[in-house]
ModelCIF file with pLDDT and N, C-alpha, C, O atoms, coordinates in Angstrom:
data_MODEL
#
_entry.id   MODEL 
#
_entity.id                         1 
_entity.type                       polymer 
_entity.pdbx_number_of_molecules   1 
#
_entity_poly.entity_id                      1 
_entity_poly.type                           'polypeptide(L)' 
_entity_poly.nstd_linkage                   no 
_entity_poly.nstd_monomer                   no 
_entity_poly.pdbx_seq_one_letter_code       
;(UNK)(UNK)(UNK)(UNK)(UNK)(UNK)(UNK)(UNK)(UNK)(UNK)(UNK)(UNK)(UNK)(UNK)(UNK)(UNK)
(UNK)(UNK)(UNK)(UNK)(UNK)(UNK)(UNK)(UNK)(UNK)(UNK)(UNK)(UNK)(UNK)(UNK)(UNK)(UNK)
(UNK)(UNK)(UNK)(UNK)(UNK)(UNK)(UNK)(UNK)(UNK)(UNK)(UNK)(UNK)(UNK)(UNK)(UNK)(UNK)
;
_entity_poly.pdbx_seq_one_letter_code_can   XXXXXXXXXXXXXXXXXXXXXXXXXXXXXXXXXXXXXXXXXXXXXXXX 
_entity_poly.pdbx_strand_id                 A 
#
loop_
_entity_poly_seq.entity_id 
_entity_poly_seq.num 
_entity_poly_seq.mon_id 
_entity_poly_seq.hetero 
1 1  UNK n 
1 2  UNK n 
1 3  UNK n 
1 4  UNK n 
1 5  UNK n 
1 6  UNK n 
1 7  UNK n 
1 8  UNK n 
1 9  UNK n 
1 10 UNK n 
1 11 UNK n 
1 12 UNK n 
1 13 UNK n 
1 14 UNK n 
1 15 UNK n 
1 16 UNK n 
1 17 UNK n 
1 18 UNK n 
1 19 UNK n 
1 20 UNK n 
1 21 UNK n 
1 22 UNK n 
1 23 UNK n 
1 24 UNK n 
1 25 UNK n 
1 26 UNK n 
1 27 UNK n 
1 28 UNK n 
1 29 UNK n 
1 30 UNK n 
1 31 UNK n 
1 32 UNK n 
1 33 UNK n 
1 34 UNK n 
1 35 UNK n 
1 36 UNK n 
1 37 UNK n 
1 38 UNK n 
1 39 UNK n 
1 40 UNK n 
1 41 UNK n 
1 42 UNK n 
1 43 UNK n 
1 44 UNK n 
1 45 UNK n 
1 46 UNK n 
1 47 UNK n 
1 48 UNK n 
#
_struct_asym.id          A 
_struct_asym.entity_id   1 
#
loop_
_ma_qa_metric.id 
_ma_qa_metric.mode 
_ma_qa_metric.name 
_ma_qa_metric.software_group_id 
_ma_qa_metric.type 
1 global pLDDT . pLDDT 
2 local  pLDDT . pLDDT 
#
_ma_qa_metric_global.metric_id      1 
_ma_qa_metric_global.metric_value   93.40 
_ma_qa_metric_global.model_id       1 
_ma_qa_metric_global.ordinal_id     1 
#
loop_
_ma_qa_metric_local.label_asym_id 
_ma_qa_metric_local.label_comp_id 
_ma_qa_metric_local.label_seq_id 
_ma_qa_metric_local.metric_id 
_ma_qa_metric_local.metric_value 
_ma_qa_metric_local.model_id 
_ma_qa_metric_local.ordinal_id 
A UNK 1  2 89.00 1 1  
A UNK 2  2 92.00 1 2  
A UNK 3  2 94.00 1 3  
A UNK 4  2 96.00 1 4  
A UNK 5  2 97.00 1 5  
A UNK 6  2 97.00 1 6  
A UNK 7  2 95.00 1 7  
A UNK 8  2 94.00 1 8  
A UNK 9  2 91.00 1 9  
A UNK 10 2 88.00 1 10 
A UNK 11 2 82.00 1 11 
A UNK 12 2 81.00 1 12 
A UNK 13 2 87.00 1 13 
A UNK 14 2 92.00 1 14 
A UNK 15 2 93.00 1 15 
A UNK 16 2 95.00 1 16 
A UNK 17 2 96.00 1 17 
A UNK 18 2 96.00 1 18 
A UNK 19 2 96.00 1 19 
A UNK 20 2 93.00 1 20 
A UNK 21 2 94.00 1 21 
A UNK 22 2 97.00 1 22 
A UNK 23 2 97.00 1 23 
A UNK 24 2 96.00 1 24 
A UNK 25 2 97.00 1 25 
A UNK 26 2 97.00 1 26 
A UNK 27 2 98.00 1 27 
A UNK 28 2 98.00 1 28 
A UNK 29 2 97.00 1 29 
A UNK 30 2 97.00 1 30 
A UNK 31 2 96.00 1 31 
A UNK 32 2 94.00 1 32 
A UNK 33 2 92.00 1 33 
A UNK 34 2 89.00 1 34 
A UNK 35 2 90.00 1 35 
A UNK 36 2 88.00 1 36 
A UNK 37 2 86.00 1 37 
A UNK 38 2 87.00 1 38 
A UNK 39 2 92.00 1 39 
A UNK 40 2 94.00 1 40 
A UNK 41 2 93.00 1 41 
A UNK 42 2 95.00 1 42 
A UNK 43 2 94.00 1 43 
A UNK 44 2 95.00 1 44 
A UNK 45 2 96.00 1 45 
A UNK 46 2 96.00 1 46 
A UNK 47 2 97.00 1 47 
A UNK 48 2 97.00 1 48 
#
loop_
_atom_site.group_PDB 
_atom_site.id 
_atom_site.type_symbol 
_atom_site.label_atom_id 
_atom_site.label_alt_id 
_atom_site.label_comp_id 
_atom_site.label_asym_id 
_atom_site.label_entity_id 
_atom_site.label_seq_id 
_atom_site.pdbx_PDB_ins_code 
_atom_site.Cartn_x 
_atom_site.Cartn_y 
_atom_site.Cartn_z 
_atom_site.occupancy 
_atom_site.B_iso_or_equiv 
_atom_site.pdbx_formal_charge 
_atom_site.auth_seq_id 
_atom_site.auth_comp_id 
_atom_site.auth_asym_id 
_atom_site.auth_atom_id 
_atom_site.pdbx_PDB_model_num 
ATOM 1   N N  . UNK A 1 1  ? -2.844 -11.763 17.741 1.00 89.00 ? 1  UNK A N  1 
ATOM 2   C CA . UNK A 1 1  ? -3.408 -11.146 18.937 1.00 89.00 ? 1  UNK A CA 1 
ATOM 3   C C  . UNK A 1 1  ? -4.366 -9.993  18.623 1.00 89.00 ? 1  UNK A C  1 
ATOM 4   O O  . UNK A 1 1  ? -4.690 -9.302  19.590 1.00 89.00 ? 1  UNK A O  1 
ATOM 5   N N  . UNK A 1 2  ? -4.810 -9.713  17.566 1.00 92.00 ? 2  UNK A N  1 
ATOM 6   C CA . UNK A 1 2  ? -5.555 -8.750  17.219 1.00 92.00 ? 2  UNK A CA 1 
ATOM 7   C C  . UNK A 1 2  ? -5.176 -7.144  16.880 1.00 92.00 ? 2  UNK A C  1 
ATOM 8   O O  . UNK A 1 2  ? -5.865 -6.125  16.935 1.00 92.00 ? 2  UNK A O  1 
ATOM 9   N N  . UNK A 1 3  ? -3.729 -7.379  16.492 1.00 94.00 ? 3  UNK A N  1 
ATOM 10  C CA . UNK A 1 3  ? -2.704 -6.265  16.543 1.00 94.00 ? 3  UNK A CA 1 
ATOM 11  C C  . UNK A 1 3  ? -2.977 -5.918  14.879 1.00 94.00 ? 3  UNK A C  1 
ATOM 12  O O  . UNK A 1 3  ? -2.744 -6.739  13.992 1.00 94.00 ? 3  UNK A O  1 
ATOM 13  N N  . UNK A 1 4  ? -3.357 -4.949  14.708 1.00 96.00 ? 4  UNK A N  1 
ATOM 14  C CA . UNK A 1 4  ? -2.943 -3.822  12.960 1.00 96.00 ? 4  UNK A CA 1 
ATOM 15  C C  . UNK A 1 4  ? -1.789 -4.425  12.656 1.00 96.00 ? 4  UNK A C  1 
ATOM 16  O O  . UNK A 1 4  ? -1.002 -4.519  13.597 1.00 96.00 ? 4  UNK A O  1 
ATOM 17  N N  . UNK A 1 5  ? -1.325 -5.025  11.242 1.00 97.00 ? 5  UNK A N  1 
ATOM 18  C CA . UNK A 1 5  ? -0.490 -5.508  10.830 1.00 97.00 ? 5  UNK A CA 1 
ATOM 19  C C  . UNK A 1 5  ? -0.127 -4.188  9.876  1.00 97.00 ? 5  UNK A C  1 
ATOM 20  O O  . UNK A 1 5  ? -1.056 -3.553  9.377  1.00 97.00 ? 5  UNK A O  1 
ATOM 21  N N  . UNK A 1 6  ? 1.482  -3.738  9.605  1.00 97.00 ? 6  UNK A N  1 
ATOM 22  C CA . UNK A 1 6  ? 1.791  -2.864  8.970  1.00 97.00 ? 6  UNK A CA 1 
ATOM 23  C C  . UNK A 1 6  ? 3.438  -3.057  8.785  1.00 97.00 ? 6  UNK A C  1 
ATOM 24  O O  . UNK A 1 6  ? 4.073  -3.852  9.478  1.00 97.00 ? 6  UNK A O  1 
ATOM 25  N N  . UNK A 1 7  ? 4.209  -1.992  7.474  1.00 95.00 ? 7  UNK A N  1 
ATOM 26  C CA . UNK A 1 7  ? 5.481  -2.390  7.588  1.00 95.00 ? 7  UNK A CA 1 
ATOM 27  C C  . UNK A 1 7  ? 5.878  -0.431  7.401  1.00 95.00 ? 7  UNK A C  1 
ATOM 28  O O  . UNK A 1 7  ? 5.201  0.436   6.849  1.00 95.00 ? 7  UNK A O  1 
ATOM 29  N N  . UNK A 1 8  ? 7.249  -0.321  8.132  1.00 94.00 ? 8  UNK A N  1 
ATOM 30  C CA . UNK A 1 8  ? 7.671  0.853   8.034  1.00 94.00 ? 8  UNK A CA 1 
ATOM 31  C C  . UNK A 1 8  ? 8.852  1.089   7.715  1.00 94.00 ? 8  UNK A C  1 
ATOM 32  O O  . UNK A 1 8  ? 9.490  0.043   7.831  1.00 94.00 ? 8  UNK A O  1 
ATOM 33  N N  . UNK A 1 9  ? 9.687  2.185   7.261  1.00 91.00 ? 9  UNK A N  1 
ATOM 34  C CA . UNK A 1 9  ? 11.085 2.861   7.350  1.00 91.00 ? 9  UNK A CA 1 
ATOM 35  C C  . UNK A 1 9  ? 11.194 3.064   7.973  1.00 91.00 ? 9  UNK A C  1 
ATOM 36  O O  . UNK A 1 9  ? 10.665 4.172   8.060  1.00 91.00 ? 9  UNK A O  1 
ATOM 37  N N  . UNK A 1 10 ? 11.931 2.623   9.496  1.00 88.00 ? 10 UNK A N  1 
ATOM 38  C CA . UNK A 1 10 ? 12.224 3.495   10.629 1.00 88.00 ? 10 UNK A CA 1 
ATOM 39  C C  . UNK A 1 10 ? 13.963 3.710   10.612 1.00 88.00 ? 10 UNK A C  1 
ATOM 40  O O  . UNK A 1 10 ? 14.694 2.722   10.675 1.00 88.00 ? 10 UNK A O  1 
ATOM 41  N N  . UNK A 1 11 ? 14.250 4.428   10.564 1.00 82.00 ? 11 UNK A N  1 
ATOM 42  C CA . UNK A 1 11 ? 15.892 4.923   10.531 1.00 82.00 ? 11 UNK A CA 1 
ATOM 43  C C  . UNK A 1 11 ? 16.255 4.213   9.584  1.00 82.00 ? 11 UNK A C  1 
ATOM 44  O O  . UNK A 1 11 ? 17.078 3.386   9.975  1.00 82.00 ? 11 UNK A O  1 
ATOM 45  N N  . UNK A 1 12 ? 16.000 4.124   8.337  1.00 81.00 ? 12 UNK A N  1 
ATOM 46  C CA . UNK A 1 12 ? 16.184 3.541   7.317  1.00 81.00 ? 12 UNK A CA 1 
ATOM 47  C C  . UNK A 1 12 ? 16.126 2.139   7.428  1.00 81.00 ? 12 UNK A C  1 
ATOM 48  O O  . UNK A 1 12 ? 17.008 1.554   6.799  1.00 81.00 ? 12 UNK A O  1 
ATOM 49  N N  . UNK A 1 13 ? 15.213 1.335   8.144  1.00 87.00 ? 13 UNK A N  1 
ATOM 50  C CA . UNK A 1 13 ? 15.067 -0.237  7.838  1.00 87.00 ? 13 UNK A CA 1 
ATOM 51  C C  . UNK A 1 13 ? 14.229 -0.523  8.154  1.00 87.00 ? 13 UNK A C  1 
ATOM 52  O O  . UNK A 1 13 ? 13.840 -0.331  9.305  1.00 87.00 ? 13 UNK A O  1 
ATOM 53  N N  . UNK A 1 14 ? 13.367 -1.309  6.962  1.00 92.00 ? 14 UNK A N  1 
ATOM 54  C CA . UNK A 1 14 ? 12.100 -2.048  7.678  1.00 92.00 ? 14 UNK A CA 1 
ATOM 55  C C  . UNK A 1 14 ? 11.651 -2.775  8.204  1.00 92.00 ? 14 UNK A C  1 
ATOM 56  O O  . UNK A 1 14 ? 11.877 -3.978  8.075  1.00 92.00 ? 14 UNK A O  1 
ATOM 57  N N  . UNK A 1 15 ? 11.037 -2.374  8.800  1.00 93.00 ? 15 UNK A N  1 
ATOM 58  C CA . UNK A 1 15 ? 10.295 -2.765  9.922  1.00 93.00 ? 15 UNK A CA 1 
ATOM 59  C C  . UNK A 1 15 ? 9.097  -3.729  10.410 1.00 93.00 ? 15 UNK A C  1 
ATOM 60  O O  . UNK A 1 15 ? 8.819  -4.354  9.386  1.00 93.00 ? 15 UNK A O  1 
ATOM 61  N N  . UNK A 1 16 ? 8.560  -4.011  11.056 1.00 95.00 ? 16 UNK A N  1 
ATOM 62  C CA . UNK A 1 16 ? 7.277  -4.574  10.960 1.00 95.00 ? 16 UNK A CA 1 
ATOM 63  C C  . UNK A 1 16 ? 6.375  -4.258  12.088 1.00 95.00 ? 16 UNK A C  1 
ATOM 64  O O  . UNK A 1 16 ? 6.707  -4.844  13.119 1.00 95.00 ? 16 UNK A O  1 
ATOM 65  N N  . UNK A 1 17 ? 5.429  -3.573  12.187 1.00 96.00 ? 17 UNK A N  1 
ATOM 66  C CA . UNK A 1 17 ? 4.829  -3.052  13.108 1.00 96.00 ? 17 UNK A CA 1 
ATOM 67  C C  . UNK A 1 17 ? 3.573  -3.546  13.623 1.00 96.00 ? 17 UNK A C  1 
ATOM 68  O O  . UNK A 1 17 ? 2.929  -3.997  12.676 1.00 96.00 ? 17 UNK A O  1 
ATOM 69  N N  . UNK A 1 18 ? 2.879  -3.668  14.832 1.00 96.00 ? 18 UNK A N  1 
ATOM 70  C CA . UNK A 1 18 ? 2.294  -3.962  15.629 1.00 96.00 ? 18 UNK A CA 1 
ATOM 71  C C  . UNK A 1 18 ? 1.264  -3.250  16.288 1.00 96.00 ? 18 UNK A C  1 
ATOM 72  O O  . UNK A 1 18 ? 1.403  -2.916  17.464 1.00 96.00 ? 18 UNK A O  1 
ATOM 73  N N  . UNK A 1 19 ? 0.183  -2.970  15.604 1.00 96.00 ? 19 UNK A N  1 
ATOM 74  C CA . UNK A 1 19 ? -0.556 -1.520  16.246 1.00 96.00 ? 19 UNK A CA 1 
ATOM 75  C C  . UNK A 1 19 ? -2.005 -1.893  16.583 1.00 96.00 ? 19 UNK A C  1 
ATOM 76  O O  . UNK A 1 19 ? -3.005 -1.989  15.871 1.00 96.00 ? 19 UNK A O  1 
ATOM 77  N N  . UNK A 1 20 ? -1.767 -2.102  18.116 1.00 93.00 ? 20 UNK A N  1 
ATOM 78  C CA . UNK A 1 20 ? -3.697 -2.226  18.640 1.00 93.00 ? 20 UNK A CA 1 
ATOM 79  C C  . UNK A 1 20 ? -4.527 -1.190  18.270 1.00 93.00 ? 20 UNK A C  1 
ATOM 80  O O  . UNK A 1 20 ? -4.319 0.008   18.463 1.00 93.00 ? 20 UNK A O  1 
ATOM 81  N N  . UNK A 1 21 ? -5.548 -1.739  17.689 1.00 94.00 ? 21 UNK A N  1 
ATOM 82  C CA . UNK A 1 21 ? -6.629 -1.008  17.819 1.00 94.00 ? 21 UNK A CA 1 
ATOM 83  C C  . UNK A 1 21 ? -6.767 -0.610  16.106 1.00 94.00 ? 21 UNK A C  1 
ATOM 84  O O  . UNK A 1 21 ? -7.747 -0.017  15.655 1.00 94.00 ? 21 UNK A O  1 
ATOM 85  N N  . UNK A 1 22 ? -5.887 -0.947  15.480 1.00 97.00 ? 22 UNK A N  1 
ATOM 86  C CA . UNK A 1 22 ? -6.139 -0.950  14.118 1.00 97.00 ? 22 UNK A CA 1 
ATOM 87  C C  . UNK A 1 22 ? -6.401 -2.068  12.948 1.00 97.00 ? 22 UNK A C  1 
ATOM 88  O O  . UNK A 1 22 ? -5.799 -3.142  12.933 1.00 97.00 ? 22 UNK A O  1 
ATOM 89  N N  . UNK A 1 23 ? -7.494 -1.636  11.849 1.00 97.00 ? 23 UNK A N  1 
ATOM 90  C CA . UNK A 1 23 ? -7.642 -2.506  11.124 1.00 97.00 ? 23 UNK A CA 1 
ATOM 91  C C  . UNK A 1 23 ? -7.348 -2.533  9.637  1.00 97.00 ? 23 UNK A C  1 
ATOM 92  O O  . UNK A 1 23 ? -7.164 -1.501  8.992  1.00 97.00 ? 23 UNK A O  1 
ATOM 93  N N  . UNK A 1 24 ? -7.303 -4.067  8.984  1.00 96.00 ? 24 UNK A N  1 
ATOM 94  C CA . UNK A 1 24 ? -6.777 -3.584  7.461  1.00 96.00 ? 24 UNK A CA 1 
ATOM 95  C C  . UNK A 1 24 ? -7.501 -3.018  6.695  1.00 96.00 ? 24 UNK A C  1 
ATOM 96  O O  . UNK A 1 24 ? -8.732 -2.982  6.674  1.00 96.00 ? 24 UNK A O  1 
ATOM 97  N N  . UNK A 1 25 ? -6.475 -2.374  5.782  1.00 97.00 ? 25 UNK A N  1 
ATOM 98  C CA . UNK A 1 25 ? -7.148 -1.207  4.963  1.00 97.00 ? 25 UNK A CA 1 
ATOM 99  C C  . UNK A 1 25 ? -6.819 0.517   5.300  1.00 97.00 ? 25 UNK A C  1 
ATOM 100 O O  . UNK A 1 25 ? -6.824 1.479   4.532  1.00 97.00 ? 25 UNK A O  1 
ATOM 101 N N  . UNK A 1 26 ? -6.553 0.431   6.700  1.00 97.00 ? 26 UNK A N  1 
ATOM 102 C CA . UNK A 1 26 ? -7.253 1.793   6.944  1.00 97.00 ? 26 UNK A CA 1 
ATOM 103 C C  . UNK A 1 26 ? -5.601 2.576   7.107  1.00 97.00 ? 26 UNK A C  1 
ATOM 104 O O  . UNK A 1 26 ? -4.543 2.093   7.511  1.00 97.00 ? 26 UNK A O  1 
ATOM 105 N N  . UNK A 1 27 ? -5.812 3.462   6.785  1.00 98.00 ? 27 UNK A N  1 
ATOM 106 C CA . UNK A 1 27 ? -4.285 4.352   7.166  1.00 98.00 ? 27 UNK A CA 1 
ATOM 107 C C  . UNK A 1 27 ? -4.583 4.866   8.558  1.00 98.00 ? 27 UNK A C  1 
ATOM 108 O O  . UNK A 1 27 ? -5.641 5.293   9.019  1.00 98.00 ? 27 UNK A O  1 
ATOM 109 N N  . UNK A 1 28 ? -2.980 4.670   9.310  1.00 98.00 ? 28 UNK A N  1 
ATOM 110 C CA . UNK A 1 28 ? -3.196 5.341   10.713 1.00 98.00 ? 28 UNK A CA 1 
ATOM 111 C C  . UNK A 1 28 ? -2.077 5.848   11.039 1.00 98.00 ? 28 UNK A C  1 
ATOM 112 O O  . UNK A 1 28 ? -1.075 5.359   10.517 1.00 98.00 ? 28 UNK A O  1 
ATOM 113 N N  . UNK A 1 29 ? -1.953 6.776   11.827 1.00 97.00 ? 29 UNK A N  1 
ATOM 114 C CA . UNK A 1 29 ? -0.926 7.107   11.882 1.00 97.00 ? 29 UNK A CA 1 
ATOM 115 C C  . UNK A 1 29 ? -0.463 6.748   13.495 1.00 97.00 ? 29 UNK A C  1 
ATOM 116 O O  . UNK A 1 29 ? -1.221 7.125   14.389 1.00 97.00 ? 29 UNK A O  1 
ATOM 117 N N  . UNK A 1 30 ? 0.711  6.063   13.826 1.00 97.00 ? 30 UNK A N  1 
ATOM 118 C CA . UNK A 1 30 ? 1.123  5.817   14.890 1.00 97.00 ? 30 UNK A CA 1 
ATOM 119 C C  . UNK A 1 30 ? 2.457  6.131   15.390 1.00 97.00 ? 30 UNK A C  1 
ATOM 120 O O  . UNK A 1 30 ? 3.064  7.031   14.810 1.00 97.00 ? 30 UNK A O  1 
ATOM 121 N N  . UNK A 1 31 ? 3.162  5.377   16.639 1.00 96.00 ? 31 UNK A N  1 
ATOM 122 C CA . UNK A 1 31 ? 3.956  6.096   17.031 1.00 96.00 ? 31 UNK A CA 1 
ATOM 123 C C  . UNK A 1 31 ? 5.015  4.477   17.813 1.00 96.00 ? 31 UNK A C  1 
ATOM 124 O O  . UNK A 1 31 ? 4.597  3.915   18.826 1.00 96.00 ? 31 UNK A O  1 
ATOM 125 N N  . UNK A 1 32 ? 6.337  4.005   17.082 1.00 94.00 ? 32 UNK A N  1 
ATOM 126 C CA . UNK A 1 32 ? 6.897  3.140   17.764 1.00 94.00 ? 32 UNK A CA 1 
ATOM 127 C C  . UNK A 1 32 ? 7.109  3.258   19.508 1.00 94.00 ? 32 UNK A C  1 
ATOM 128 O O  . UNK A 1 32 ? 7.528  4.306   19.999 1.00 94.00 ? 32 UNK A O  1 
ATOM 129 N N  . UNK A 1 33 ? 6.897  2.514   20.034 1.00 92.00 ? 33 UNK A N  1 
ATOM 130 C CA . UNK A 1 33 ? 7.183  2.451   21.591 1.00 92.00 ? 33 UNK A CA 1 
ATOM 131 C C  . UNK A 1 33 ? 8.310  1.287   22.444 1.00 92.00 ? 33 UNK A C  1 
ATOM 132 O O  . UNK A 1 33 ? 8.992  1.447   23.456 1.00 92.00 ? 33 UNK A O  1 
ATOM 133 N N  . UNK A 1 34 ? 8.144  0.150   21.569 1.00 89.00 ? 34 UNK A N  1 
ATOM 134 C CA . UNK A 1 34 ? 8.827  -1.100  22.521 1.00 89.00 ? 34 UNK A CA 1 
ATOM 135 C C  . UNK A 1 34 ? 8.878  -1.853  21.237 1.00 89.00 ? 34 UNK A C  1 
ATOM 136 O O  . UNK A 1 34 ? 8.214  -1.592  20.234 1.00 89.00 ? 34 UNK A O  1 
ATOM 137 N N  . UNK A 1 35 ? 9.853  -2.942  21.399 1.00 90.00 ? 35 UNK A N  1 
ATOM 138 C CA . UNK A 1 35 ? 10.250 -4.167  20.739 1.00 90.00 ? 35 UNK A CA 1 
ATOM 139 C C  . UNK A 1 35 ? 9.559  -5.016  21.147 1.00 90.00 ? 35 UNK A C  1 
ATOM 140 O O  . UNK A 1 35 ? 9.245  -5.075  22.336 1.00 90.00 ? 35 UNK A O  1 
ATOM 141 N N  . UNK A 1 36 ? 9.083  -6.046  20.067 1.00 88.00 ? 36 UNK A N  1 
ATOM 142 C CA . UNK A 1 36 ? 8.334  -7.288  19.798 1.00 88.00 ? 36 UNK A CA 1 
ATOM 143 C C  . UNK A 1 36 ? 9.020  -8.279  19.200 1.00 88.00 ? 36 UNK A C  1 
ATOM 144 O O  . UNK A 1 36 ? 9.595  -7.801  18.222 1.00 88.00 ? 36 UNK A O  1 
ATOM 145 N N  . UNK A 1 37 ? 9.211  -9.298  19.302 1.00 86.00 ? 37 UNK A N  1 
ATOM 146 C CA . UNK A 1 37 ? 9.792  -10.328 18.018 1.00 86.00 ? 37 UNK A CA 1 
ATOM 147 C C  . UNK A 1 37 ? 10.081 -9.731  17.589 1.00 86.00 ? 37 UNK A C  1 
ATOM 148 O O  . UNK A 1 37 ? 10.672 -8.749  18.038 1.00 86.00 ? 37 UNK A O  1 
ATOM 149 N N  . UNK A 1 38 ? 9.702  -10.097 15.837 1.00 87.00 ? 38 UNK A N  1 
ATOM 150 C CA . UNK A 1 38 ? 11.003 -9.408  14.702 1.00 87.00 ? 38 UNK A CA 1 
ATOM 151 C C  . UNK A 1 38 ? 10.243 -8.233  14.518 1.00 87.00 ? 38 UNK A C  1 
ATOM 152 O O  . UNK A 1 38 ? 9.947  -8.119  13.328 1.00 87.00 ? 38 UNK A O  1 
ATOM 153 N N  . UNK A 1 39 ? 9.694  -7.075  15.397 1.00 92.00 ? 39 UNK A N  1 
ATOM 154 C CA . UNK A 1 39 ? 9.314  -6.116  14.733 1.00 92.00 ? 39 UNK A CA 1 
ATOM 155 C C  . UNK A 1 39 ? 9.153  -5.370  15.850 1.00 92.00 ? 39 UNK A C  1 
ATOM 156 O O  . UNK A 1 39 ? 9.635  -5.808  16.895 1.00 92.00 ? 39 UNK A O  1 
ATOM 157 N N  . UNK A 1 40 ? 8.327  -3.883  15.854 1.00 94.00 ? 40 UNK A N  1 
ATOM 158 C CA . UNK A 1 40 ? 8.364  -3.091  16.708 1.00 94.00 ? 40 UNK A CA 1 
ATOM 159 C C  . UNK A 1 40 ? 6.607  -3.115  17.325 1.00 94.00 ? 40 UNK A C  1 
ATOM 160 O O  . UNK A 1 40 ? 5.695  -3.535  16.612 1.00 94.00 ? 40 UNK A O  1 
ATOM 161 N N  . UNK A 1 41 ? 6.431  -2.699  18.442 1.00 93.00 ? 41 UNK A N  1 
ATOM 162 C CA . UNK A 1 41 ? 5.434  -1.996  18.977 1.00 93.00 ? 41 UNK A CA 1 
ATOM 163 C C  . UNK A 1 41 ? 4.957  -0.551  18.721 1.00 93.00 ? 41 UNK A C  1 
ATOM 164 O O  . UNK A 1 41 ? 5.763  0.339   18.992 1.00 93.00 ? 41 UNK A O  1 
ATOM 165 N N  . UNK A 1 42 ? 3.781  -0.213  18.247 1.00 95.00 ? 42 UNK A N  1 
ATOM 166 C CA . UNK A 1 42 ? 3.354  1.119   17.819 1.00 95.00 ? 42 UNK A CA 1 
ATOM 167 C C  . UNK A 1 42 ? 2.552  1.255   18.690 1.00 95.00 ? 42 UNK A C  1 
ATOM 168 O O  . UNK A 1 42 ? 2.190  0.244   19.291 1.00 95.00 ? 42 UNK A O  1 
ATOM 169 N N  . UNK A 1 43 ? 2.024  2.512   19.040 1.00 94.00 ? 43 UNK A N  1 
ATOM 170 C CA . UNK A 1 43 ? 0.666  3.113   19.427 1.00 94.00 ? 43 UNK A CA 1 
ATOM 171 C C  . UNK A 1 43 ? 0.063  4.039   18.697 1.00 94.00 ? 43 UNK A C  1 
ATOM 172 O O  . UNK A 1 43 ? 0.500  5.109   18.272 1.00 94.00 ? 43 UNK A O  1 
ATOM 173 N N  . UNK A 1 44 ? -1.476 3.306   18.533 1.00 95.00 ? 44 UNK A N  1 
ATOM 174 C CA . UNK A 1 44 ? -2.130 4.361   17.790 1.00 95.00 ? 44 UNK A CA 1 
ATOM 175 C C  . UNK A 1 44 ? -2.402 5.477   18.196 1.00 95.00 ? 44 UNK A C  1 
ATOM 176 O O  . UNK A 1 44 ? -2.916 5.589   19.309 1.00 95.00 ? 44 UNK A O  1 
ATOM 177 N N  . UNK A 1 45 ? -2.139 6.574   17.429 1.00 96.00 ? 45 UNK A N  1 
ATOM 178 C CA . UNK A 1 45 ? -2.299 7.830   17.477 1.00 96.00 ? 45 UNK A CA 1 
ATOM 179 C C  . UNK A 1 45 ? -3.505 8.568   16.571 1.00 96.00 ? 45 UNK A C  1 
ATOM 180 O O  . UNK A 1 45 ? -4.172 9.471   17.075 1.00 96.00 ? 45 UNK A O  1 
ATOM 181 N N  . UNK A 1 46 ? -3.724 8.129   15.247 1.00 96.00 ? 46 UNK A N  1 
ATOM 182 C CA . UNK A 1 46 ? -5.243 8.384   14.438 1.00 96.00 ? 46 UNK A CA 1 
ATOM 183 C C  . UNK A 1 46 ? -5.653 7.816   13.575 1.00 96.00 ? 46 UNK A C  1 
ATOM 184 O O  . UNK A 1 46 ? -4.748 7.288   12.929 1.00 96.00 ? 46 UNK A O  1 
ATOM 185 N N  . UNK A 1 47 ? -6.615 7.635   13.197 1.00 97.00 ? 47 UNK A N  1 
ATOM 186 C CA . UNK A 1 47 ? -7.008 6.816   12.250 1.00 97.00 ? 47 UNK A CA 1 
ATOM 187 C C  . UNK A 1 47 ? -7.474 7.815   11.170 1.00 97.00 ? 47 UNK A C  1 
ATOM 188 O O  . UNK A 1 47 ? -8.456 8.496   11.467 1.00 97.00 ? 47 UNK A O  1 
ATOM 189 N N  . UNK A 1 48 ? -6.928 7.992   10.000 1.00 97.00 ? 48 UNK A N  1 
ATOM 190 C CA . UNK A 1 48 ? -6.983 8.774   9.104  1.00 97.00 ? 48 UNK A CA 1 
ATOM 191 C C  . UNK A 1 48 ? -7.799 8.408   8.068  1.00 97.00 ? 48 UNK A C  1 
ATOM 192 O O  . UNK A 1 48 ? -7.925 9.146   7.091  1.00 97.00 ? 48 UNK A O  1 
#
């Protein structure tokens, strides 16, 4: 769907994250919001 593909530690387990508006390569920093399939929903917060 055009979602930033990424993986995280969140409370000690990883994760797999979901972040519009981001692309590969780039570090961003975001923020979990909602459950997806096997992974979480982020929102971007910056692109660093």
């Amino acid at each position: 769907q055009g979602d930033g593909l990424a993986k995280a530690e969140i409370q000690t387990r990883s994760q797999n994250l979901y972040i519009a508006g981001a692309l590969p390569g780039e570090t961003v920093r975001a923020q979990t919001v909602a459950k997806r399939g096997d992974g979480l929903v982020a929102q971007l917060l910056e692109v660093i």
